[in-house]
Protein backbone atom coordinates (compact mmCIF):
# COMPACT_ATOMS: atom_id res chain seq x y z
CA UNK A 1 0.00 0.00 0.00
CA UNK A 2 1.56 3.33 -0.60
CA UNK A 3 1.11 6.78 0.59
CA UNK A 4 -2.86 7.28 1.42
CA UNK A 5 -4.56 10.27 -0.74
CA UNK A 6 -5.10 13.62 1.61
CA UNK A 7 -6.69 16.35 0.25
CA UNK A 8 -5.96 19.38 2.28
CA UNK A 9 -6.73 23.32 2.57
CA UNK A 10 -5.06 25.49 0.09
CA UNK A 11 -2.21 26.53 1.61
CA UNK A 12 -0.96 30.59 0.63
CA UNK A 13 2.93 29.07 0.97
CA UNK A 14 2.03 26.60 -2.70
CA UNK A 15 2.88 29.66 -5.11
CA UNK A 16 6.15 30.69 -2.71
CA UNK A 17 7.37 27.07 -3.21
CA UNK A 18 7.04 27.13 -6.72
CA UNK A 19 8.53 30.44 -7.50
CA UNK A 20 11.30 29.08 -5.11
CA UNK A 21 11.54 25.78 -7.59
CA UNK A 22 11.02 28.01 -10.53
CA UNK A 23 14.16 30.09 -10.19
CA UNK A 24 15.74 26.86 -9.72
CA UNK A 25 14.32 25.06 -12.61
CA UNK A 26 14.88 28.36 -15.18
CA UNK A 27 18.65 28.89 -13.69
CA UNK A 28 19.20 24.90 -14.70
CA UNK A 29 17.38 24.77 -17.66
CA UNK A 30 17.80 28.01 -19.76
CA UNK A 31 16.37 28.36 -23.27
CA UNK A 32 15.71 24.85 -23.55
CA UNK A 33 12.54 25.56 -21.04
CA UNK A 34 10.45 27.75 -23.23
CA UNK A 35 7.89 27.65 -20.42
CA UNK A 36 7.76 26.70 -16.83
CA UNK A 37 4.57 26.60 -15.16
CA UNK A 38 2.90 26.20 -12.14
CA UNK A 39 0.09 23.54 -12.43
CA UNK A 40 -2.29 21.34 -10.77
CA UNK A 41 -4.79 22.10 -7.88
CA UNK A 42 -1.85 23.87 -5.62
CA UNK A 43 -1.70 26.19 -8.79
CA UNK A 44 -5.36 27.36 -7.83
CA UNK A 45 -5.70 29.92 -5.04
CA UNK A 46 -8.15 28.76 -2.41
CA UNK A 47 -8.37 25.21 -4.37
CA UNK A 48 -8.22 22.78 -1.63
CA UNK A 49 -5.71 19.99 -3.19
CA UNK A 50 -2.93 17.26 -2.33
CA UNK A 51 0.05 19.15 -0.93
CA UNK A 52 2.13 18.02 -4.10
CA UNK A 53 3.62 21.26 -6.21
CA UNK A 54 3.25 20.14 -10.27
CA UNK A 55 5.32 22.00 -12.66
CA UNK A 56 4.94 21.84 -16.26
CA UNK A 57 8.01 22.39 -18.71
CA UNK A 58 7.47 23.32 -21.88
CA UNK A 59 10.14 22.24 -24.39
CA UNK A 60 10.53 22.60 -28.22
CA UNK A 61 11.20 18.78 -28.60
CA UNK A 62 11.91 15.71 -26.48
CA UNK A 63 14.59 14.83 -28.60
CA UNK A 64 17.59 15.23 -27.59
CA UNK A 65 16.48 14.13 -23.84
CA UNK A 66 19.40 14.71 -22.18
CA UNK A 67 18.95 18.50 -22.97
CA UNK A 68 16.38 18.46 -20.36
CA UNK A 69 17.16 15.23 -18.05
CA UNK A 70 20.51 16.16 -17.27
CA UNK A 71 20.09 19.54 -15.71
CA UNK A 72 17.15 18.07 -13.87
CA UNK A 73 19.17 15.50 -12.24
CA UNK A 74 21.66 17.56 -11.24
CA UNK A 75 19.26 19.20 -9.60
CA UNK A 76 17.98 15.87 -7.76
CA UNK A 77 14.70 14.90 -9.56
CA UNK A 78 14.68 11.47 -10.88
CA UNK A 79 13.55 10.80 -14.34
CA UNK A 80 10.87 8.48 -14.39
CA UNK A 81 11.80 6.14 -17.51
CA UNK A 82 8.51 4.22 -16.99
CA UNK A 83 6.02 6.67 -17.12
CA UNK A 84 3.43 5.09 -19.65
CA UNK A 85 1.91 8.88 -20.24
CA UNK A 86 4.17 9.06 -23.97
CA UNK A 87 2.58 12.46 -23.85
CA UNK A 88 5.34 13.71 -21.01
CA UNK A 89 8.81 12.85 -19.78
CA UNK A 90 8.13 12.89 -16.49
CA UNK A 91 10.77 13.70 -12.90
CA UNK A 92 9.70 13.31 -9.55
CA UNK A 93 11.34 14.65 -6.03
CA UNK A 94 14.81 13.41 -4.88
CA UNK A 95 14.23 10.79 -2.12
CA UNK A 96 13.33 12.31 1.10
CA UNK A 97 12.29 15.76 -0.43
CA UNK A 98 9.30 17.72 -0.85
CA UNK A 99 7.43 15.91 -2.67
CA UNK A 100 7.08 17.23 -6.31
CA UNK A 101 5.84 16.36 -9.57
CA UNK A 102 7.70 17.76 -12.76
CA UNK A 103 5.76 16.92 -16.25
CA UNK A 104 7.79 17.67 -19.22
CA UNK A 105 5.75 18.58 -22.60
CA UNK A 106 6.08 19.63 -26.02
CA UNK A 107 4.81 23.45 -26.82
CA UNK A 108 1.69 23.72 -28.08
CA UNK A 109 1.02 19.88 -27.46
CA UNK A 110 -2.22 19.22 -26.27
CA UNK A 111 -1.07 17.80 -23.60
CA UNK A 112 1.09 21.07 -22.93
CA UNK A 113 -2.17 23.24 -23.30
CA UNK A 114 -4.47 21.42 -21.13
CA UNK A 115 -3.38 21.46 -17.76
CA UNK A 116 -2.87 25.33 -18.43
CA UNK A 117 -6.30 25.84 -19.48
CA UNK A 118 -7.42 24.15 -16.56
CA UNK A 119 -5.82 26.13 -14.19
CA UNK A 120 -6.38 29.34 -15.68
CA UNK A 121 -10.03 28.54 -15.78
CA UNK A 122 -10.32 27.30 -12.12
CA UNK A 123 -8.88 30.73 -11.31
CA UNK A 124 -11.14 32.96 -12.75
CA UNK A 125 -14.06 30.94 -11.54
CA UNK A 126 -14.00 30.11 -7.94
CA UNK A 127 -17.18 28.10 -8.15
CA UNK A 128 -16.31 25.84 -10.17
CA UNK A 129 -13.23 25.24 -7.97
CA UNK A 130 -14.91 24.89 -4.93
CA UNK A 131 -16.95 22.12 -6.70
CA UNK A 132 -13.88 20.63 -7.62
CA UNK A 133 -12.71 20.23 -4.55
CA UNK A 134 -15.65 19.17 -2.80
CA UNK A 135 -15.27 16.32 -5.33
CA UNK A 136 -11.61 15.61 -4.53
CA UNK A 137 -12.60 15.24 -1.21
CA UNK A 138 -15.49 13.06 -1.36
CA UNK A 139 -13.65 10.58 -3.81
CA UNK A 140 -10.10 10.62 -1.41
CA UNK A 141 -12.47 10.11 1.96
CA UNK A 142 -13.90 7.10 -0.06
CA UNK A 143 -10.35 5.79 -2.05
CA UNK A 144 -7.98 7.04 0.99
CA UNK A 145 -5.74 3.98 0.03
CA UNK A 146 -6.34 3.12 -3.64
CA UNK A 147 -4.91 5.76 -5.46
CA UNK A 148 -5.64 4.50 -8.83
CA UNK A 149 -9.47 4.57 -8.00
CA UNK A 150 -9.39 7.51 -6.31
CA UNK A 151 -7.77 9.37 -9.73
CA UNK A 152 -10.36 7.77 -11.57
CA UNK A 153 -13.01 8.68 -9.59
CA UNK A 154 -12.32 12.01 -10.04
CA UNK A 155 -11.63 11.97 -13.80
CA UNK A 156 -15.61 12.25 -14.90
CA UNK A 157 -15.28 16.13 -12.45
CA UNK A 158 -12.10 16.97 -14.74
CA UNK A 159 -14.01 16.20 -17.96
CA UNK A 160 -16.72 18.02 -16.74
CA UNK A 161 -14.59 21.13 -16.22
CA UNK A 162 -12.71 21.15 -19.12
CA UNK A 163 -15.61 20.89 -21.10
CA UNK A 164 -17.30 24.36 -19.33
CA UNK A 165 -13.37 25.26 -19.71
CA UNK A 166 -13.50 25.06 -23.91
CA UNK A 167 -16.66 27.20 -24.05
CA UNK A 168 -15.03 29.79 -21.49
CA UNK A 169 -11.71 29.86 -23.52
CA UNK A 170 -13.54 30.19 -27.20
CA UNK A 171 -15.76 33.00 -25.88
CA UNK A 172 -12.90 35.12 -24.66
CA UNK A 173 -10.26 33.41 -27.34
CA UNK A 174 -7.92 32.72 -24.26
CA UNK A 175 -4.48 32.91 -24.92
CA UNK A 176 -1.23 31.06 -22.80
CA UNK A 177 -0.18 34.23 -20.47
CA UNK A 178 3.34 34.66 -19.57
CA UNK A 179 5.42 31.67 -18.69
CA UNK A 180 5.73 31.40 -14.37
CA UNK A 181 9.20 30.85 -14.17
């Protein structure tokens, strides 16, 4: 059994932490990080949400790997080779740190676009986010030790907001903002 699911208050200190990491990650990483974002629910103010930081890193190309891999080990994240996502290359914390979940995509991938769009729209409507995490926290309470259920019992409340997400973005013809790091 691993680590049981906790959904907790939003805590203000999320965005410190990943401007902290961001510096970090830009200083490492240079040009070949065209973007570097804060994601997932810690990326929300007020959004209740595991205490995990996610940061997206948007590259021109996977290819060569190492032009990405390499700084982030030196920086102590661990490449996780068996991610079955082929979408991402994807780094987790250095054992016995903060734990941390760094998803590497392709700009203007869908899969790069997404997650932003998600956030940004969670943002700018608090409702919806306070939905969302009254869902997160029904579905941990009931999966607290089966991770893989509890992820997919929240998937249908993603869906849900990414589709109210696609009619917000094509009535204001929302645009990526500035990078976060």
């Amino acid at each position: 059994m691993g680590d049981p699911v906790e959904i907790v208050d939003y805590d203000p200190a999320w965005p410190l932490e990943f401007a902290t990491l961001g510096r970090t990650l830009r200083a490492a990483l240079g040009d070949v990080a065209v973007r570097i974002d804060h994601i997932g629910s810690t990326s929300v103010p007020g959004l209740a949400a595991k205490p995990v930081i996610d940061v997206q890193i948007s590259v021109r190309s996977f290819e060569p790997l190492d032009a990405f891999r390499t700084p982030l080990e030196r920086l102590g994240l661990v490449y996780r080779a068996d991610n079955p996502e082929l979408t991402k290359r994807y780094f987790r914390e250095a054992p016995g740190s903060r734990r941390t979940h760094v998803h590497v995509r392709e700009l203007g991938s869908f899969s790069q676009q997404l997650p932003l769009l998600f956030r940004d729209y969670l943002r700018v409507h608090p409702d919806a986010a306070a939905g969302f995490a009254d869902a997160k926290r029904r579905c941990a309470e009931k999966f607290r030790d089966e991770r893989p259920q509890y992820v997919a019992a929240k998937e249908p409340y993603v869906w849900d907001i990414l589709r109210h997400a696609d009619t917000w973005a094509k009535s204001i013809g929302w645009r990526l903002g500035p990078s976060d790091a």
